[in-house]
Protein backbone atom coordinates (compact mmCIF):
# COMPACT_ATOMS: atom_id res chain seq x y z
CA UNK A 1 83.29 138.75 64.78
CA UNK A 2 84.51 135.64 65.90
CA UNK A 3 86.03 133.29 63.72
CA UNK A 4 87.62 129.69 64.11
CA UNK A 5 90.71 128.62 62.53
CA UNK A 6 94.17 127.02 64.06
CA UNK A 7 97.20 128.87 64.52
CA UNK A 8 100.43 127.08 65.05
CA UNK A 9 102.39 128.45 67.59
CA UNK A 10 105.93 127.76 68.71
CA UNK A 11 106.72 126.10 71.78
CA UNK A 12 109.76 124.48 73.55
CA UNK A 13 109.50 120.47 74.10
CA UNK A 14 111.78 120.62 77.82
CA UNK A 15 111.07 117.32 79.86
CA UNK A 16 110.58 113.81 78.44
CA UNK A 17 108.54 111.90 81.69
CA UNK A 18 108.65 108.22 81.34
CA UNK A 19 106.84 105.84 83.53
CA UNK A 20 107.45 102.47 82.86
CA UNK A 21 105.68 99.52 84.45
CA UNK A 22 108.60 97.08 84.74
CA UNK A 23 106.25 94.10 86.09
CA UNK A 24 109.10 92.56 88.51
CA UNK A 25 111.27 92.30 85.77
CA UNK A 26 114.31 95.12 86.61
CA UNK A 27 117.86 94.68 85.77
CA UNK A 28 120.42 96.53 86.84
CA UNK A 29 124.57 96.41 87.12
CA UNK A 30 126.42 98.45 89.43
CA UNK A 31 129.73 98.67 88.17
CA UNK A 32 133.02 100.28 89.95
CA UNK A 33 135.64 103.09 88.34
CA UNK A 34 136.97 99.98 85.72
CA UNK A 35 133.84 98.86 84.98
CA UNK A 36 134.26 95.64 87.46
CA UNK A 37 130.27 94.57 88.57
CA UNK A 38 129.91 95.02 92.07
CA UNK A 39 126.40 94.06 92.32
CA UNK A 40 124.27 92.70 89.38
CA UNK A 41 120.40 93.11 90.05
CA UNK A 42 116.93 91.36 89.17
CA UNK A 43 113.79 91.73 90.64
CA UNK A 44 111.55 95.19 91.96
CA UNK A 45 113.26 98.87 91.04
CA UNK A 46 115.55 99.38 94.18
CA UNK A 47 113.92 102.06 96.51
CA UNK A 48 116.57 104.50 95.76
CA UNK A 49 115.49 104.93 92.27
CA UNK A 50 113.42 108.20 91.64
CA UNK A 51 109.68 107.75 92.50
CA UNK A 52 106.57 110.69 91.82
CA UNK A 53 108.42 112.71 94.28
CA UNK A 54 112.06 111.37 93.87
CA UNK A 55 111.40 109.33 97.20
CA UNK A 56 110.66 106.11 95.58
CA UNK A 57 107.38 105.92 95.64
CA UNK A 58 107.19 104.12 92.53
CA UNK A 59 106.14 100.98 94.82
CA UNK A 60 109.06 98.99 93.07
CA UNK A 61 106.80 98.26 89.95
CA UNK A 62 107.70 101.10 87.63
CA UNK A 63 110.87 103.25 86.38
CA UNK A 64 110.22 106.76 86.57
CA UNK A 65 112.41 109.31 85.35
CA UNK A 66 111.95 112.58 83.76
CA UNK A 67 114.78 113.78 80.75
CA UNK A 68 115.66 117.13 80.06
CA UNK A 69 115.15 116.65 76.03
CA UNK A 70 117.98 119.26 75.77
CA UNK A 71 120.83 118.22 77.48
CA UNK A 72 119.88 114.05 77.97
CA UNK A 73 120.18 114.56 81.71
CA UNK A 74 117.67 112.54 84.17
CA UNK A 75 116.68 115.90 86.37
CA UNK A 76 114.72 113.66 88.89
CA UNK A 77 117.63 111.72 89.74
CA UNK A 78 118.48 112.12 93.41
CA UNK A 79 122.27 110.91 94.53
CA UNK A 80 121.92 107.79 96.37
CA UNK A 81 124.11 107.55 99.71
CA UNK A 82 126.72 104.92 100.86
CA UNK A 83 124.23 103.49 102.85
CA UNK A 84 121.60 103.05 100.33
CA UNK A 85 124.23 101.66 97.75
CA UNK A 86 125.90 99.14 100.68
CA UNK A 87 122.05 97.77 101.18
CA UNK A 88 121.67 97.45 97.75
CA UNK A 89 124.39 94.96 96.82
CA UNK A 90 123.93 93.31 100.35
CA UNK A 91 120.65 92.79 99.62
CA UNK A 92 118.85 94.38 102.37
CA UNK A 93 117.11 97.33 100.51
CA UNK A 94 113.83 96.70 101.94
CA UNK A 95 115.08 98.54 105.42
C-alpha cells in the first residue's frame, strides 16, 4: 500500500551560485603586493570576470560567481592574463 508522508533526508549544501544584476553600477580596485591602487574601476563588469561559462558572457550587466560553501573559494574564477589585466587599467577592455 502506498502511503504519503515526508522523510527528511540528509544532503550536502556544496556551491553557492550568485548572479547579480549590477545595472552599470560595478566597482572595482586593483591593488598591487602593498596594497597601492593601480587601477580603480566604475562602470560594466570587466570581460575577464567569470560569465555562464567562465568566458564572460555575463554581457557586462551581472556578477556571476559560484562559492564552494565549504572552503569560501570562487571555483568559477578563471586567472586573468597580463594582457587582460594591462587592458583593464588602460582602459581598452572592450578589444
Amino acid at each position: 500500500m502506498q502511503i504519503n508522508m515526508t522523510k527528511q533526508v540528509p544532503v550536502q549544501a556544496k556551491t553557492l551560485a550568485l548572479y547579480i544584476k549590477v545595472r552599470d553600477e560595478f566597482c572595482a580596485t586593483l591593488k598591487d603586493q602593498d596594497g597601492v591602487s593601480l587601477k580603480e574601476y566604475e562602470g560594466y563588469v570587466p570581460k575577464f570576470m567569470p560569465g555562464d561559462s567562465g568566458q564572460g558572457d555575463h554581457g557586462g550587466d551581472y556578477l556571476i560567481l559560484d562559492i564552494d560553501i565549504d572552503t569560501g573559494q570562487i571555483l568559477n574564477w578563471k586567472r586573468p592574463t597580463a594582457e587582460q589585466l594591462e587592458q583593464f587599467i588602460s582602459g581598452n577592455d572592450d578589444e
